[in-house]
Protein backbone atom coordinates (compact mmCIF):
# COMPACT_ATOMS: atom_id res chain seq x y z
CA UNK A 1 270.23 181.09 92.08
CA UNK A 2 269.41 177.24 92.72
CA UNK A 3 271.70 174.72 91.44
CA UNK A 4 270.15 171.76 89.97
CA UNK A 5 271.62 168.72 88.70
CA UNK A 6 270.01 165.79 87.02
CA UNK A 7 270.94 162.32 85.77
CA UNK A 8 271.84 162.51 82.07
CA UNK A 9 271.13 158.92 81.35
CA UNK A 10 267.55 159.17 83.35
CA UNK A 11 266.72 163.30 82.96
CA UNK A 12 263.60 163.16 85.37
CA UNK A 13 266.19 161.94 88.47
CA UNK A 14 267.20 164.62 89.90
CA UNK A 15 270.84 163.97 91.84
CA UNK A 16 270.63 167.58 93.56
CA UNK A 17 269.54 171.05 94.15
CA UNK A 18 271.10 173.37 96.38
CA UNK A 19 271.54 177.46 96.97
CA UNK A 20 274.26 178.97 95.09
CA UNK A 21 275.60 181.58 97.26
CA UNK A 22 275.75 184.66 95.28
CA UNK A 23 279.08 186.83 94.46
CA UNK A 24 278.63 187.97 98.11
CA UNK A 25 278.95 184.84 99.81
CA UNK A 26 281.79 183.44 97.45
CA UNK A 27 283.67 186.81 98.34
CA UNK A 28 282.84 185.89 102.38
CA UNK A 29 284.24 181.99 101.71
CA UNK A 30 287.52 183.26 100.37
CA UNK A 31 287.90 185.81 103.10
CA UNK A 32 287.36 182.97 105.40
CA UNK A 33 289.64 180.86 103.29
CA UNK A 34 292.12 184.08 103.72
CA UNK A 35 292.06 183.63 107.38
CA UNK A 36 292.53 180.25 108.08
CA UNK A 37 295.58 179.89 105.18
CA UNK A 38 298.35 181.24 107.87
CA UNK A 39 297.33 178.19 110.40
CA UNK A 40 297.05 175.62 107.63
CA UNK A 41 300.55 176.40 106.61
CA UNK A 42 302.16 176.76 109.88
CA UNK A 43 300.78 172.90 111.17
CA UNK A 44 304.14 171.83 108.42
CA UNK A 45 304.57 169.59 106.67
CA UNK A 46 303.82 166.40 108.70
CA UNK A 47 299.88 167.66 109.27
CA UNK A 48 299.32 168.54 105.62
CA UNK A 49 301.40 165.24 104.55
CA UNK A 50 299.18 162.97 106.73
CA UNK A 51 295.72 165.06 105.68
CA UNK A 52 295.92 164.34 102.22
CA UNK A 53 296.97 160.53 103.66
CA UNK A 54 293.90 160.60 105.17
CA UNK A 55 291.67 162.12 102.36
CA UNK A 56 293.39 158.94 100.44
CA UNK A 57 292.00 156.75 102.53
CA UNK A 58 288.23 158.10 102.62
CA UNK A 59 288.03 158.18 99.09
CA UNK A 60 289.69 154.57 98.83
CA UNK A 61 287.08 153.70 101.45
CA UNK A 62 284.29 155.60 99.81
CA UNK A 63 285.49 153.97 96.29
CA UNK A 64 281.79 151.81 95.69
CA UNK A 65 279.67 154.98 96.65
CA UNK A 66 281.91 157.79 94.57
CA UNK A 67 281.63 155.72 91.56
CA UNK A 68 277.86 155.61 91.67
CA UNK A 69 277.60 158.81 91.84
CA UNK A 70 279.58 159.39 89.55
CA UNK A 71 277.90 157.10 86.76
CA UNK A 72 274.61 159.10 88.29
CA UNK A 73 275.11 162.38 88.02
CA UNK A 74 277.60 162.81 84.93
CA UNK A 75 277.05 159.55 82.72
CA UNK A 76 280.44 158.32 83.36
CA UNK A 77 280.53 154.48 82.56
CA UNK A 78 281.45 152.55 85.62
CA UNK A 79 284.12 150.99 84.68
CA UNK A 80 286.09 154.64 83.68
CA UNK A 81 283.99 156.31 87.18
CA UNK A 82 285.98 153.33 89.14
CA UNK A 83 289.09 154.37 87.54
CA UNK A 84 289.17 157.73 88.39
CA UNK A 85 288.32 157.01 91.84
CA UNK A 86 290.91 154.82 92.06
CA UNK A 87 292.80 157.70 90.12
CA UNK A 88 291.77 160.68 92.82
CA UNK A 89 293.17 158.75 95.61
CA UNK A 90 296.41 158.33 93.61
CA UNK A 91 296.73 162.00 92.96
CA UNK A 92 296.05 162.35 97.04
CA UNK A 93 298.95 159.96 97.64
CA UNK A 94 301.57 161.59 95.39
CA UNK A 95 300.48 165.16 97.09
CA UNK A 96 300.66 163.49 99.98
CA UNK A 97 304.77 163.48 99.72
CA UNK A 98 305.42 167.17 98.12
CA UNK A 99 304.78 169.16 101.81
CA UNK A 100 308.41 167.25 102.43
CA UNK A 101 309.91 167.99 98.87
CA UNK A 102 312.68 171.21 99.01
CA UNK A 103 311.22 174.19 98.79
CA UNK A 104 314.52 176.30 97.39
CA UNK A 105 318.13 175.93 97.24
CA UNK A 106 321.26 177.36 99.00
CA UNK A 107 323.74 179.47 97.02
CA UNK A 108 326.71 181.25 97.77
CA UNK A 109 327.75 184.55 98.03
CA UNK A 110 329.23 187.02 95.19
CA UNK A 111 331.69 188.27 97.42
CA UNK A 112 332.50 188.01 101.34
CA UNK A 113 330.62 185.46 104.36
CA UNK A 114 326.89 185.25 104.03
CA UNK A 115 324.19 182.80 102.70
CA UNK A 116 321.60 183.33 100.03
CA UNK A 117 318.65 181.04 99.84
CA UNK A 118 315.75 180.50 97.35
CA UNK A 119 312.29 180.20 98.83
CA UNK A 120 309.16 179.20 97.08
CA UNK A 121 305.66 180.04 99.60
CA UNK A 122 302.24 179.99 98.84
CA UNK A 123 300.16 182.44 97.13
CA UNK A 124 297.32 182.51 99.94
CA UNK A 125 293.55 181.10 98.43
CA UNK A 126 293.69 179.31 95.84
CA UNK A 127 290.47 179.88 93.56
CA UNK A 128 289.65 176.90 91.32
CA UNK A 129 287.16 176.48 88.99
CA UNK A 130 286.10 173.24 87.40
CA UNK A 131 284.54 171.22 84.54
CA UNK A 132 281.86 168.50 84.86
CA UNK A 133 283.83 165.63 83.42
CA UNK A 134 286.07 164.54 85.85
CA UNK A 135 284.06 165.35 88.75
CA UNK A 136 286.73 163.90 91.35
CA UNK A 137 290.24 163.65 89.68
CA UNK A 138 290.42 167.57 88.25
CA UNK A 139 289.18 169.13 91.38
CA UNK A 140 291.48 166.57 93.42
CA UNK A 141 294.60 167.29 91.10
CA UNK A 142 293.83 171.22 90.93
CA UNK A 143 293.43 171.43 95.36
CA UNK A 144 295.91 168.34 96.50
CA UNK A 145 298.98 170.73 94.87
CA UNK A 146 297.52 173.71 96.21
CA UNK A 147 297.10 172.10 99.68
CA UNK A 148 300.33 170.23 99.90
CA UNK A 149 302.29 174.24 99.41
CA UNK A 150 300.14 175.64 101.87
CA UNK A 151 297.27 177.35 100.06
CA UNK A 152 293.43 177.10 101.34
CA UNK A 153 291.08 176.00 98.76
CA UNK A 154 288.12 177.48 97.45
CA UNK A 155 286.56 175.13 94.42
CA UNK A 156 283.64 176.31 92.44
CA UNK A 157 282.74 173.30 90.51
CA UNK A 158 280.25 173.10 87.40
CA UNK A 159 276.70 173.04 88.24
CA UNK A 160 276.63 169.49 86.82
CA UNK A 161 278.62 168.19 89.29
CA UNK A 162 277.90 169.58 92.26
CA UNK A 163 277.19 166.54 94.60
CA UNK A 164 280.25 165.18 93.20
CA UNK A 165 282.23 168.15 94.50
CA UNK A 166 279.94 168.32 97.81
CA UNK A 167 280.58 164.66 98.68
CA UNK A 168 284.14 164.31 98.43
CA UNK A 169 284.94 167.93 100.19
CA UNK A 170 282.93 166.06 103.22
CA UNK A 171 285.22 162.90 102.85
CA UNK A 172 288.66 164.33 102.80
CA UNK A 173 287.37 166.07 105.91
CA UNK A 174 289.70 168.96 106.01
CA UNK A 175 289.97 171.58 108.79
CA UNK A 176 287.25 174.27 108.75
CA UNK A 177 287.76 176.65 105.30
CA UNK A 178 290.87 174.61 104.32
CA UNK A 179 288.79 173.32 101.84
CA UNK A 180 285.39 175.33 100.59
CA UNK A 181 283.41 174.05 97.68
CA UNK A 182 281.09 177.03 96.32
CA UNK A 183 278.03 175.69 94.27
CA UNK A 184 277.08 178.16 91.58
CA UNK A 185 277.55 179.43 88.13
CA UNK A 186 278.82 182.68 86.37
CA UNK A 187 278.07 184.95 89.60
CA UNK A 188 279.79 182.65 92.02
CA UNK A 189 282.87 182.12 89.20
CA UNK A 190 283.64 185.71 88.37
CA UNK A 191 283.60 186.57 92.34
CA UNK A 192 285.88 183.78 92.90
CA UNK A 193 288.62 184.99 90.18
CA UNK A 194 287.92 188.78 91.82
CA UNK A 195 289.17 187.96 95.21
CA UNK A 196 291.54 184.37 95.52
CA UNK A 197 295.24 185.41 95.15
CA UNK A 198 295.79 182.09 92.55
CA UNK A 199 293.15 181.08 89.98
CA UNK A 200 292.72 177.61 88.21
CA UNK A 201 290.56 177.20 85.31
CA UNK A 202 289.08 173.93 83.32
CA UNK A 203 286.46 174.47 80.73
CA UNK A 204 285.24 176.20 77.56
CA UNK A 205 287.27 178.55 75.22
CA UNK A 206 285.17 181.50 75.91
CA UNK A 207 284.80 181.11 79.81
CA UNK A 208 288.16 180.82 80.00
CA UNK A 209 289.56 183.82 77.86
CA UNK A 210 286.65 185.87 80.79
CA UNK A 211 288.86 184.24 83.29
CA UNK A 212 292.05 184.99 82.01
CA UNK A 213 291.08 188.22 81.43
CA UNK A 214 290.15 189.26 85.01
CA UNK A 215 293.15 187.17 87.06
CA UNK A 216 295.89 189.35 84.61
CA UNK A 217 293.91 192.64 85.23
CA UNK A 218 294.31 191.93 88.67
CA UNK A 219 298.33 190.48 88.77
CA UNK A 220 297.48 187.34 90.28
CA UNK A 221 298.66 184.04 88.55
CA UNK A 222 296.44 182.36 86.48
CA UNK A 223 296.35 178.90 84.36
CA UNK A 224 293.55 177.58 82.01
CA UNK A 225 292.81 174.32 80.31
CA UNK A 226 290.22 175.63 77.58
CA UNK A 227 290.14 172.00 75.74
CA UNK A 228 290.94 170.60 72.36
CA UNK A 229 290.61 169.70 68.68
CA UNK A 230 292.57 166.57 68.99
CA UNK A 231 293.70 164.49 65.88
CA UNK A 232 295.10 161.14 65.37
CA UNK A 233 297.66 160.06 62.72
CA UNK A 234 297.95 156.86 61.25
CA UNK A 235 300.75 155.82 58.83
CA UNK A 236 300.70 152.89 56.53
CA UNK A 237 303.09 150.81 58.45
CA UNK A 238 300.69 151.37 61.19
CA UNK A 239 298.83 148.17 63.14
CA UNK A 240 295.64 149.69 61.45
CA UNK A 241 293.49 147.00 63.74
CA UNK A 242 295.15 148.20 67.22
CA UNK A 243 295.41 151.88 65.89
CA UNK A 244 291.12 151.23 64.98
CA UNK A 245 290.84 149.99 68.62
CA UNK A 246 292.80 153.14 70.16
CA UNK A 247 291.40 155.51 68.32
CA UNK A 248 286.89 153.88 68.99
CA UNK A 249 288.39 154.41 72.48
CA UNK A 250 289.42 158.03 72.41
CA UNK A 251 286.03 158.95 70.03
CA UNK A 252 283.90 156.80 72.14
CA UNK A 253 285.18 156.37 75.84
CA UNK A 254 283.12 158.68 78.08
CA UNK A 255 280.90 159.33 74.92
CA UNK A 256 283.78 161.60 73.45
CA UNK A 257 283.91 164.23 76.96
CA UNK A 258 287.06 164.83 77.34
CA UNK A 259 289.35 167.09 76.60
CA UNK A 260 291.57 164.84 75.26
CA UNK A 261 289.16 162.93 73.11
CA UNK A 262 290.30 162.56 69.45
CA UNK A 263 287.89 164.21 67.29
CA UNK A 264 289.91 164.41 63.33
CA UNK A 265 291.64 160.74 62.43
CA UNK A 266 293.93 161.48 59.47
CA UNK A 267 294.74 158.09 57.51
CA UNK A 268 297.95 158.72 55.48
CA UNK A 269 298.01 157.59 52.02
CA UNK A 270 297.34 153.75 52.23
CA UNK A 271 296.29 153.42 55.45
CA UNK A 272 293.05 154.90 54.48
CA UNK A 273 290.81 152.69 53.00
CA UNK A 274 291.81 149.74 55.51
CA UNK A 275 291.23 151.96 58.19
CA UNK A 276 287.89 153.55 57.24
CA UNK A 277 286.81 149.94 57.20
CA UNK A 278 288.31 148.78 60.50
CA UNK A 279 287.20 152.00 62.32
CA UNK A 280 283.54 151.95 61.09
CA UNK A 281 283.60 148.65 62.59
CA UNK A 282 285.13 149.20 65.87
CA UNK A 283 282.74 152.29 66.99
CA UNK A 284 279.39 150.36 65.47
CA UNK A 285 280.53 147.78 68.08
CA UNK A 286 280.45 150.33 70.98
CA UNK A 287 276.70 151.58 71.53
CA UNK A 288 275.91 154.05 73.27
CA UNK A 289 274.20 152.62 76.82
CA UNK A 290 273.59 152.79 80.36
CA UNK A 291 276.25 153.43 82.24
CA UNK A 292 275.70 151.70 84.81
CA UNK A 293 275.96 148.47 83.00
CA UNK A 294 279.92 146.79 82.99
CA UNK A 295 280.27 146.52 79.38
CA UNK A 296 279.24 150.09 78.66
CA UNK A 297 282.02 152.76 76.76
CA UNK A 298 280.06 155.50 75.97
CA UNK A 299 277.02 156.54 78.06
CA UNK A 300 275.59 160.01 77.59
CA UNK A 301 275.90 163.18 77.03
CA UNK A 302 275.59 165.78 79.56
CA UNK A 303 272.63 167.99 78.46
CA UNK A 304 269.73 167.75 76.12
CA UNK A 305 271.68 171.34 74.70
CA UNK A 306 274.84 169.31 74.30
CA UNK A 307 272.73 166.39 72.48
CA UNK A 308 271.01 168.81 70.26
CA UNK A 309 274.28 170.47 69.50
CA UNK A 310 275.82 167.33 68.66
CA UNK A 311 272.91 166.28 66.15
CA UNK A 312 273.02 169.15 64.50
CA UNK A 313 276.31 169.49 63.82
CA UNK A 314 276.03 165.63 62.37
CA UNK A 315 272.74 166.76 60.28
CA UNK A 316 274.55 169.94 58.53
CA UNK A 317 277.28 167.39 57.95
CA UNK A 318 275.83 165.16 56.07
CA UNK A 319 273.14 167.85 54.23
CA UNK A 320 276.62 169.41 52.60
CA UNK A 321 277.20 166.12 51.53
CA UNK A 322 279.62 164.07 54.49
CA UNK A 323 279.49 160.49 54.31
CA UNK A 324 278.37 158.89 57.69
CA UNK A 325 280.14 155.64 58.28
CA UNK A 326 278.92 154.97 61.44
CA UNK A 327 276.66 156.20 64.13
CA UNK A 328 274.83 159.32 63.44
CA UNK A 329 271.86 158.45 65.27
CA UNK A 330 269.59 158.72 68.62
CA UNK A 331 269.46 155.67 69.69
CA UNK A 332 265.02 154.73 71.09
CA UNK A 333 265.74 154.75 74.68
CA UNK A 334 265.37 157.86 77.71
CA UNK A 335 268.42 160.08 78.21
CA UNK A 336 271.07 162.34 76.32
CA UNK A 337 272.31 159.81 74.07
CA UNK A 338 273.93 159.65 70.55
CA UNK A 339 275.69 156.68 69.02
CA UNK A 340 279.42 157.17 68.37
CA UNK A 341 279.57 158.18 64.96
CA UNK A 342 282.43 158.82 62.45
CA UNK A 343 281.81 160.76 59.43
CA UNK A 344 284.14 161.05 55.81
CA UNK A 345 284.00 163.79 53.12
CA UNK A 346 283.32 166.33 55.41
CA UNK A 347 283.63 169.54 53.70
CA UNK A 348 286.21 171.35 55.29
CA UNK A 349 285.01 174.64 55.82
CA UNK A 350 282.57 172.71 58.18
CA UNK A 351 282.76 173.58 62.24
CA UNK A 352 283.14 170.29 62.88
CA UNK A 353 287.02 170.41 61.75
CA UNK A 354 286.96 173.73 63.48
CA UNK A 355 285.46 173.66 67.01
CA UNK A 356 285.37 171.22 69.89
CA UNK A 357 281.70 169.83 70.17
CA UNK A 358 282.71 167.84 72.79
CA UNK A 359 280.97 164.14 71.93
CA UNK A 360 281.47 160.81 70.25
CA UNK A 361 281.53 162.25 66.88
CA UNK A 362 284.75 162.32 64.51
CA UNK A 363 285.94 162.96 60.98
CA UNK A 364 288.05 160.68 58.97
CA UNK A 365 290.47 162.70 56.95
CA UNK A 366 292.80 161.31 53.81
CA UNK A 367 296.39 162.38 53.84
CA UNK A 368 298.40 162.35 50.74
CA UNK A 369 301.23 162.10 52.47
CA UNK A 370 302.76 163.14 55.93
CA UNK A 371 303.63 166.33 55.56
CA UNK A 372 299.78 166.65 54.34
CA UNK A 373 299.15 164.86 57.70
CA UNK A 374 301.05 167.19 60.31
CA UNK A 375 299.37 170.55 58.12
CA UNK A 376 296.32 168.53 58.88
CA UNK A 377 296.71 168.17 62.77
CA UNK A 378 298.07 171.31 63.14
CA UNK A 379 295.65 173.44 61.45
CA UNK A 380 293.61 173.78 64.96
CA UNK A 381 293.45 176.51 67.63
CA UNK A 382 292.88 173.59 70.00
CA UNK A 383 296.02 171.46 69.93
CA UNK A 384 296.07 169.79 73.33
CA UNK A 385 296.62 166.08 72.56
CA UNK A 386 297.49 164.29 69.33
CA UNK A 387 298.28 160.45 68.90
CA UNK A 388 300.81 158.93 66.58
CA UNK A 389 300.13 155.44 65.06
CA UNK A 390 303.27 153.96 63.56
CA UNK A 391 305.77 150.91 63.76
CA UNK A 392 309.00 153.63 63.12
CA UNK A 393 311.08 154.97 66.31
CA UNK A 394 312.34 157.26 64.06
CA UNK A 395 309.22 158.53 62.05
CA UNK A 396 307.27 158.71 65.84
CA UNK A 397 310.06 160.92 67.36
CA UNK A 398 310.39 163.38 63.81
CA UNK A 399 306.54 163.57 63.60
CA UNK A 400 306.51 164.49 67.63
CA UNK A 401 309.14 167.78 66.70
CA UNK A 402 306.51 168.88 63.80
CA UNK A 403 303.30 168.84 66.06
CA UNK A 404 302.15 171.94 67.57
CA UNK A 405 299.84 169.50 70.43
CA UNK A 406 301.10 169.62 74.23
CA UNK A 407 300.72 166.54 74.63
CA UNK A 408 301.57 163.51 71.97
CA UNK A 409 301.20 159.89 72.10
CA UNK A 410 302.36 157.33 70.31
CA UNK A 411 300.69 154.30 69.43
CA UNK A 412 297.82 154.95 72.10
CA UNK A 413 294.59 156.73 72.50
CA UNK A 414 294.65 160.23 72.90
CA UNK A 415 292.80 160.36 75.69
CA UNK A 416 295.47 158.91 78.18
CA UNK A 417 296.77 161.31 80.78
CA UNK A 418 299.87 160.16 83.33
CA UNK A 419 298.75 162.28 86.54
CA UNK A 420 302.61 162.72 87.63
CA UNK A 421 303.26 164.26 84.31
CA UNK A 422 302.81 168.42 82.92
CA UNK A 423 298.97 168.48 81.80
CA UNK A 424 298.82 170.96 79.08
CA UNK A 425 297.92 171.91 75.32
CA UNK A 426 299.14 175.03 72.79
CA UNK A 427 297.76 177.77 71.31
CA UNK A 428 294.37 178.21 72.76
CA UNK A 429 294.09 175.25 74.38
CA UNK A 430 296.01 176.76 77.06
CA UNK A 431 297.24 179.35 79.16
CA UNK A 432 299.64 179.98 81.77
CA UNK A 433 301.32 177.17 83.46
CA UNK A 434 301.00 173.57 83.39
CA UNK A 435 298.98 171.43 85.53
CA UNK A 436 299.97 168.12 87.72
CA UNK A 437 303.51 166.91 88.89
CA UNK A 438 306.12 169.45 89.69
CA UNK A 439 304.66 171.78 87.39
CA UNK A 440 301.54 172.31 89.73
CA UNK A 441 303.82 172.29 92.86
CA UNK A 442 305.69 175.56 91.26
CA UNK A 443 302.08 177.41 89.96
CA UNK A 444 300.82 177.56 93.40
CA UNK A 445 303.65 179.09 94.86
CA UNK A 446 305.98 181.96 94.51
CA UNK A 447 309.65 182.38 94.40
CA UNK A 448 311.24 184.44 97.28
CA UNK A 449 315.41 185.43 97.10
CA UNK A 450 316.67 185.54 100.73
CA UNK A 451 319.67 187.31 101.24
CA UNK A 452 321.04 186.84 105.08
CA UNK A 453 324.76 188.72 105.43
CA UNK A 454 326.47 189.35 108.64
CA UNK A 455 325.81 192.22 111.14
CA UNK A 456 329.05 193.16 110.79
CA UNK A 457 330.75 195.82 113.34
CA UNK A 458 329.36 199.19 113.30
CA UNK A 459 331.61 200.83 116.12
C-alpha cells in the first residue's frame, strides 16, 4: 500500500507519498520497539527528562516550518496550526518533569518489621494510533506520557497526516526505535493493536469499537477517544452576543474538525430568537478561506468524501423542510470547502442530530425550558464536550451535575481543551481511561505491590 496525502485547500498538491509497511513490518517495528524499551527506561529519569527538553526545543525551533505544514497538508488555519505548535512543545515541557514525579508510595506493615511499597512501571510498547486533526499535539500528548514512564513508542498516524507525523518524529530526534512512526492504514493499525502491550486510540466510532475489541481480547490496556455530538446551552440571562461569538468559534474554527466542535446550539426559551439572529450573523462573517491567509477561521475540509458527506447531509436537511440560516453552500473557488452553515427546524429524526459529520455545520434547537434543554444535550451517544452560557454560578454548577458530557464549559467555546487536564467524553465517546495530565501518566503504566520482610533466622 502507498500512502498519499494531498493539500485539501489545493487537491492537485500533493504533500507526500510513501510505502506503508504492511502488518509484517509494523509487527517487526514493535519488536524492535520491544527491544530497545529495557535501555530507554534504565538511562532514568534525568535522560528521558532532558529528551523531551530537547524535543521542546526542536519543535520551538522548528515552530515557522511545522505550522506550514500544517496549514498544507490538513487545512488548519495558521493562526490555530501556530497554536498548536506552540501547544506540542508545551505538552513536551510538562512531560518533560513527570520521569521525576513519585512513582508509588511507602506503607507500613500489618504486623511485625518490614516495608511495603507501591510501584507503578511501564507496560513495554506503547501502540498509538492517531487522527488527522491535530497532526502534532495528539500524537505529542499520546507518546510524551508514554515516554516520560518508560514505554517505546510506536505511532501509526492517519494517512492524512503522515508528513506531519514523519517530520516531527525526525525533530524530537529520539534514540533509535524509542520513537517509530508507521505510515499506513487498516493493515498497519490492526497489526499495531495485535502486538504493542498498551494501545491508544483517536478517531471514528466504528474504528474504534475494532480497536477496542482486539486490545480486550488480548488483556492489554486500551483507551479510545471515538469523538462527539457536542451541544451548547444558552439561557436567557445569557450574554447572547459573547455566547454568538463562542459558539461561530466552536462551529467554525478549524471548519468544525474537532472533536470538540459544537454541532446542536439549544436556545432556552427567550434566548432564542435573539440568538438565531446574532448567530446567523456571526458565522456569515466567518467564510470559509485559505488557510494560509491570517484572518482565516475555517479553511477546509479534509476530503472531497468528507465535503460530499457534509453537502448532503445539508441538502436532505433542508429537502425535509430545515431552515438554513446561514451557510449551506460551496463557496466558487479550488479545494474541499463549505461555508459554515447553521440550520433551524431540522426534523429531528434527521442524522444530523444523531451522528458526528465532523464540519462547520450546526442545528439551532428551541428549548422550552431547561429541563427541555439538558434532555436535549443529553440525548446523544457522543457526549464529549458541552458548553454552558449563563450569568448564574448557581444555575452553571446545577446544569454541570445534570449533563452526561466529560467535559463542560461554561461560558466558552466547546472546543477549548486545558492539556494538563483529564481529556475525555461518556458513553461512546469514550473508552477506557482518560487522556493528558496525571491521568495519562497512570494509563501507561501498571501498578506493582512490593512486599520486602526480613530474612529472619532460620537456625
Amino acid at each position: 500500500m502507498t500512502v498519499i496525502s494531498y493539500n485539501p485547500a489545493d487537491p492537485a498538491d500533493l504533500v507526500v507519498e510513501v510505502r506503508a509497511p504492511g502488518a509484517f513490518g509494523t509487527a517487526a517495528a514493535v519488536e524492535r520497539a520491544r527491544a530497545a524499551q529495557p535501555g530507554w527506561l534504565a538511562a532514568g529519569a534525568a535522560a528521558r527528562s532532558a529528551a523531551l527538553g530537547r524535543a521542546a526545543d526542536a519543535v520551538e525551533a522548528h515552530a515557522d516550518e511545522l505550522a506550514a505544514l500544517t496549514v498544507r497538508e490538513v487545512g488548519k488555519p495558521i493562526a490555530e496550526a501556530r497554536g498548536e505548535v506552540a501547544r506540542t512543545a508545551a505538552i513536551l515541557r510538562y512531560y518533560a518533569q513527570a520521569p521525576y514525579a513519585p512513582t508509588g508510595a511507602v506503607h507500613e506493615p500489618a504486623a511485625g518489621p518490614g516495608l511495603l511499597l507501591t510501584r507503578r512501571r511501564p507496560h513495554g510498547v506503547a501502540g498509538l494510533i492517531t487522527p488527522w486533526n491535530f497532526p502534532l499535539a495528539i500524537p505529542v500528548w499520546k507518546a510524551a506520557p508514554a515516554l516520560a514512564t518508560g514505554n517505546t513508542v510506536v505511532l501509526k498516524p492517519a494517512p492524512e497526516a503522515t508528513a506531519c507525523a514523519l517530520r516531527l518524529a525526525e525533530l524530537l530526534d529520539l534514540p533509535a526505535d524509542v520513537l517509530t512512526v508507521l505510515p499506513g492504514g487498516a493493515e498497519e493499525g490492526g497489526a499495531l493493536v495485535s502486538a504493542a502491550d498498551v494501545v491508544s486510540f483517536t478517531g471514528s466510532t466504528a474504528t474504534g469499537a475494532a480497536v477496542i475489541a482486539a486490545a480486550t481480547a488480548r488483556g492489554i490496556p486500551v483507551q479510545a477517544e471515538m469523538g462527539g455530538l457536542n451541544a451548547a446551552l444558552v439561557l436567557p440571562d445569557a450574554d447572547i452576543e459573547q455566547a454568538a461569538a463562542h459558539l461561530a468559534a466552536a462551529i467554525a474554527g478549524y471548519a468544525g474538525q474537532k472533536c470538540t466542535a459544537t454541532s446542536k446550539v439549544i436556545a432556552v426559551g427567550e434566548a432564542y430568537q435573539p440568538l438565531r439572529e446574532a448567530l446567523a450573523k456571526a458565522l456569515s462573517a466567518l467564510s470559509a478561506a485559505d488557510p494560509a491567509l491570517p484572518g482565516t477561521a475555517c479553511g477546509p475540509v479534509i476530503s472531497q468524501a468528507a465535503l460530499d458527506r457534509l453537502a448532503g447531509a445539508v441538502g436532505s436537511a433542508r429537502a425535509a423542510g430545515a431552515t438554513v440560516l446561514a451557510g449551506g453552500e460551496r463557496p466558487d473557488r479550488e479545494g474541499w470547502f463549505i461555508e459554515p452553515t447553521l440550520l433551524a427546524e431540522v426534523p429531528p429524526e434527521h442524522p444530523l442530530l444523531a451522528e458526528e459529520f465532523f464540519g462547520p455545520v450546526a442545528v439551532l434547537l428551541a428549548a422550552a425550558d431547561l429541563d427541555e434543554a439538558i434532555a436535549l444535550a443529553n440525548s446523544t451517544r457522543h457526549t464529549l464536550a458541552t458548553s454552558v452560557h449563563t450569568r448564574s454560578l448557581d444555575t452553571a454548577l446545577a446544569v454541570a451535575d445534570r449533563l452526561d458530557a466529560g467535559m463542560i464549559r461554561v461560558n466558552a467555546p466547546s472546543s477549548g481543551v486545558d492539556f494538563h487536564l483529564p481529556f475525555g467524553g461518556a458513553k461512546a465517546a469514550s473508552y477506557g481511561a482518560r487522556e493528558q495530565g496525571q491521568a495519562a501518566l497512570d494509563f501507561y503504566t501498571a501498578g506493582r505491590t512490593v512486599s520486602l520482610l526480613p530474612a529472619g533466622d532460620l537456625r
